[in-house]
Structure formats: C-alpha cells, structure tokens
Protein backbone atom coordinates (compact mmCIF):
# COMPACT_ATOMS: atom_id res chain seq x y z
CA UNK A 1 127.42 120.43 106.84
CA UNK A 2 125.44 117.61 106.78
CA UNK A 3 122.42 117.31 104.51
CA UNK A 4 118.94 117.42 106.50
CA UNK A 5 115.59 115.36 105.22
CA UNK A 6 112.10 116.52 106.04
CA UNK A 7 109.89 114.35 105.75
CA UNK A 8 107.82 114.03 102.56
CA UNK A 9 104.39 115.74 102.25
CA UNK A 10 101.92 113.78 100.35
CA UNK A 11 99.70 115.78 97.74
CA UNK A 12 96.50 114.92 99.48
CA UNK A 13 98.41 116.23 102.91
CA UNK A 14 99.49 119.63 101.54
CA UNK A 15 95.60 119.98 100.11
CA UNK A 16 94.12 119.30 103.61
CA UNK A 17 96.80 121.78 105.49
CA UNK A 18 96.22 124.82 102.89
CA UNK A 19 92.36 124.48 103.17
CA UNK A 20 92.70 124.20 107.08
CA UNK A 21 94.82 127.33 106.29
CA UNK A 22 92.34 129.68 104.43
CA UNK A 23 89.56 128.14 106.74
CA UNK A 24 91.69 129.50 109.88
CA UNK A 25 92.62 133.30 108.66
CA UNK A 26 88.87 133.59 106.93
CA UNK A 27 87.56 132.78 110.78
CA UNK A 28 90.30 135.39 112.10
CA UNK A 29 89.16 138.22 109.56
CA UNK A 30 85.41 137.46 110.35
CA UNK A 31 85.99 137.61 114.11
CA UNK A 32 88.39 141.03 113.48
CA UNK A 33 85.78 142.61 111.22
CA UNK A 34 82.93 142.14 114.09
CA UNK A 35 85.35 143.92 116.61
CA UNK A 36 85.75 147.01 114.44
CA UNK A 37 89.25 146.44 113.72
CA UNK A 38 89.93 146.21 109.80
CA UNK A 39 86.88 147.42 108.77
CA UNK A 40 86.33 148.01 105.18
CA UNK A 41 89.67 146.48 104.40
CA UNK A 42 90.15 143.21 102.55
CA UNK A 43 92.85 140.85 102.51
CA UNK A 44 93.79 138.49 100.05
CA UNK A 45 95.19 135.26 100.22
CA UNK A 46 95.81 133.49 96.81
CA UNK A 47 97.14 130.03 97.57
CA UNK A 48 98.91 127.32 94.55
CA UNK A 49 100.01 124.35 94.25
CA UNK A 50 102.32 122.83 91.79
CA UNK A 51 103.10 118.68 91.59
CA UNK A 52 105.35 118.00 88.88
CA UNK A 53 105.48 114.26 89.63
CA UNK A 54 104.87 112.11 86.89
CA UNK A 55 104.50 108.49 86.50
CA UNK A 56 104.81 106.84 82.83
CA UNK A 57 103.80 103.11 82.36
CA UNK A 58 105.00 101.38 79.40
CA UNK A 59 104.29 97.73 78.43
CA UNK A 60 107.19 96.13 77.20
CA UNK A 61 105.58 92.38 76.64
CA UNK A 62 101.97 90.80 76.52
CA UNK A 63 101.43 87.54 78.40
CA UNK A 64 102.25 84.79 76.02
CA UNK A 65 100.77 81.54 77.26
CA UNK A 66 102.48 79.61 74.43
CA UNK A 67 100.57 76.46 72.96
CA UNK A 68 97.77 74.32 74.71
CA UNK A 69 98.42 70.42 74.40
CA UNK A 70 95.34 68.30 74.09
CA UNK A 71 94.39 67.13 77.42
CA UNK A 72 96.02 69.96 79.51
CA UNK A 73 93.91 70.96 82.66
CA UNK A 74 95.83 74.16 83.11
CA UNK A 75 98.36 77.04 82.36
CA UNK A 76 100.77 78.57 84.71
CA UNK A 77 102.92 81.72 83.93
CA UNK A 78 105.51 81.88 86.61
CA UNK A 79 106.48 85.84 87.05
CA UNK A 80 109.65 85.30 88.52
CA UNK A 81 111.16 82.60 85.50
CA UNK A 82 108.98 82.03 82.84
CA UNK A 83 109.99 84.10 79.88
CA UNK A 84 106.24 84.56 78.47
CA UNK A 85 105.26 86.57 81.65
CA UNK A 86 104.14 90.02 80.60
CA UNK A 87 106.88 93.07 81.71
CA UNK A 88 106.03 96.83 82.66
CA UNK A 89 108.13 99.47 82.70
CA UNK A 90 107.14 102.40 85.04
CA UNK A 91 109.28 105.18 85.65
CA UNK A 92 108.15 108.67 87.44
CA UNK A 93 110.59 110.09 90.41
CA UNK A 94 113.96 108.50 91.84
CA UNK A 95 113.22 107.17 95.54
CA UNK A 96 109.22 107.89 95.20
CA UNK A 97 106.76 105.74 97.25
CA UNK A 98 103.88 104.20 95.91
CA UNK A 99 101.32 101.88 96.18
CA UNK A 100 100.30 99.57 93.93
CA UNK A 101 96.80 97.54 93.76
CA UNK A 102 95.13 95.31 91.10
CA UNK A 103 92.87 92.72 90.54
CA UNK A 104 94.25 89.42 91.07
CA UNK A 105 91.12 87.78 88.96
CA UNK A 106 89.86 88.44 85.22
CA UNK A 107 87.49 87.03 82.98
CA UNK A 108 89.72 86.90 79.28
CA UNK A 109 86.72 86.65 76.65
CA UNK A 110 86.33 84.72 73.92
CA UNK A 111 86.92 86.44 70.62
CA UNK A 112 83.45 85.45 68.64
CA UNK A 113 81.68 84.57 71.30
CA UNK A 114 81.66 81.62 73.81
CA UNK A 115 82.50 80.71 77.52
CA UNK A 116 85.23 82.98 78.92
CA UNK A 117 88.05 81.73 80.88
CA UNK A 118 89.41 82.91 84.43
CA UNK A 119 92.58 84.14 84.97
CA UNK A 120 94.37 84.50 88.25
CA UNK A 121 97.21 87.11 88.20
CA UNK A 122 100.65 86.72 90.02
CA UNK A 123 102.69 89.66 89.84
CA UNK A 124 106.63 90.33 90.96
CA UNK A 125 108.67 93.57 90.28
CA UNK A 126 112.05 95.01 91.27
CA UNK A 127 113.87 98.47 91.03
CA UNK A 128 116.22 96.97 88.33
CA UNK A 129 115.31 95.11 85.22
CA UNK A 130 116.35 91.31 86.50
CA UNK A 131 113.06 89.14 86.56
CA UNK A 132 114.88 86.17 88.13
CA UNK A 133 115.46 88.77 90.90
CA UNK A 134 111.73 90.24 91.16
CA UNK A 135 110.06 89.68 94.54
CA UNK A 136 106.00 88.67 94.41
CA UNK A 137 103.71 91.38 94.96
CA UNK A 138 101.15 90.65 97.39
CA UNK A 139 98.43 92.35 99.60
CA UNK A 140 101.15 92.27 102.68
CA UNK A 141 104.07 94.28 100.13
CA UNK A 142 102.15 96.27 97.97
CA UNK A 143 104.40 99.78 99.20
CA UNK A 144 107.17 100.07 96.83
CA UNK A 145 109.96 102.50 95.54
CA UNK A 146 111.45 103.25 92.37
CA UNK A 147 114.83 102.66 91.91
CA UNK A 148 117.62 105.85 92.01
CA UNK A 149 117.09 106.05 88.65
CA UNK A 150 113.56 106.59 89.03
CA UNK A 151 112.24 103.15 87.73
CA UNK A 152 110.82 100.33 88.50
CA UNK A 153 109.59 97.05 86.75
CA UNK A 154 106.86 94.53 86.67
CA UNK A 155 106.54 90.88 85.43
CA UNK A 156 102.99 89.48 84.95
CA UNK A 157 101.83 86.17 84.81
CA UNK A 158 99.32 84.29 86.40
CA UNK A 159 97.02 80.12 85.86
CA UNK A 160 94.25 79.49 83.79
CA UNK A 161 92.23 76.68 84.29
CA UNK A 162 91.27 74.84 81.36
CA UNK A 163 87.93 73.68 81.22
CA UNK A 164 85.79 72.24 78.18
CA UNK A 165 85.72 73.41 74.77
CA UNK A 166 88.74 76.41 74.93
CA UNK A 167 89.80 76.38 71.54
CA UNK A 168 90.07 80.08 70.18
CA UNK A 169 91.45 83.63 70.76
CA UNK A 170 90.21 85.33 73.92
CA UNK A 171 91.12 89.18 75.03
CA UNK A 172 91.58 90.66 78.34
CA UNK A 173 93.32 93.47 80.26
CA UNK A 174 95.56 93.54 83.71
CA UNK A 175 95.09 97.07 84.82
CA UNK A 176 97.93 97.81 87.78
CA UNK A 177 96.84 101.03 89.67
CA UNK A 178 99.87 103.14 91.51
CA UNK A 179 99.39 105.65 94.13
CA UNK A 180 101.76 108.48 95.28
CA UNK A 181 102.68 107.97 99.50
C-alpha cells in the first residue's frame, strides 16, 4: 500500500486551530447551559502540545579576512570559493522547512576604540558540506530544507571597504535567524 503524506502543520497553525477549538465548545456549553440542558455539569477539556523539533547551530570557522596590503581599498570574502569564508553547521529534522533571515550590514568595532568599519554579508549554503557547490542566499531564496540527514550548511563572507586609518583588531557578530514553515 502506498505511503500517504498530509501535509505539514506548522506550530503556530496547530496553536491557532486548538484555541479556535476550546473557543468553539466553551460557546457550545454556554449556549447549552442557558437552555437548561447540562446544568450543573462541567466538562473538561485539557488540551497539549508537544514539538520535539530542534535546531542546533554550530560554528565551524570565523571569517578570516587574511592580511591588509598597504594601499588596499577593499576586502572581499567570496562564500562560494574563498577558503576564509566563515562555515555553519545547523542540523535539526531531515526534510524540515525553514526560513532563514539576517542582516546583510554590520558595523565590526574597533577593539580600543576608533572608527568602525562596515561590513556587507554574502551568504551561500547547501544540504551537503561542498562550499564550491553552495547556492547564494538572497531575499528571493531564503526557504530552505535540510538535507535527509537532517543538515544543512552555511558559508559566510562578505566586502569591507577600507577607508582611512584601519589598522587594528575590530569585533563583530553575523547573527542568522531560522524559522520553522
């Protein structure tokens, strides 16, 4: 017998349809209670919900932007080639849709104090850990799946322009946000 596939519930979905639920059979009891039927009778309805997915994000490299020559106007981290672009690991369900967002522009601050430096993200992932395979994420593709084995894998990189006096350490963050479909 062939297998049959309902279609997926999302969390937020199965919230909205158990409230609209209770809100329907507390109406019904009101209404029965004013017509004399089940008077002085209660019913109970105890309702739970259970999701066991779980997403885990590990970062397996930092950016590494390598060295700055003098004279150098900016630096470019290619996602898809350049081996200094920063990799995530996420894993959570096999097959599960999600959506990812993030900001594609950060301030990275100077350790010590100083002007900070922008930094425009460019992101790429794939089910499988290949970066020369990845595919750029963008606002149009953001809607992705994790592999059968229940992964799937970012590369970060991003340019920085390099504008007067930039010698130093600076610090910053890429924060990648996923949502369940």
């Amino acid at each position: 017998m062939p297998a049959v596939r309902l279609p997926a519930i999302s969390p937020a979905a199965m919230l909205i349809a158990v409230v609209f639920l209770l809100t329907t059979a507390g109406v019904t009891m009101a209404q029965n209670g004013q017509n004399g039927q089940n008077n002085g009778q209660f019913i109970n309805i105890t309702v739970s919900a259970q999701i066991q997915t779980t997403v885990d994000i590990e970062t397996r490299a930092n950016i590494n932007l390598g060295r700055v020559s003098p004279g150098q106007e900016s630096i470019t981290v290619n996602p898809r080639e350049d081996p200094g672009a920063g990799v995530l690991r996420v894993s959570g369900s096999p097959g599960m849709l999600f959506r990812v967002s993030f900001q594609e522009q950060r301030e990275l601050i100077r350790v010590g104090g100083g002007s900070p430096l922008v930094f425009l993200y460019d992101v790429s992932g794939a089910q499988t850990e290949n970066q020369f395979l990845s595919e750029p994420i963008t606002l149009e593709n953001r809607d992705l799946q994790m592999s059968e084995d229940g992964e799937y894998f970012f590369w970060v990189g991003g340019t920085m322009q390099l504008e007067g006096d930039i010698l130093g350490q600076y610090e910053g963050e890429f924060t990648i946000e996923i949502d369940f479909i």
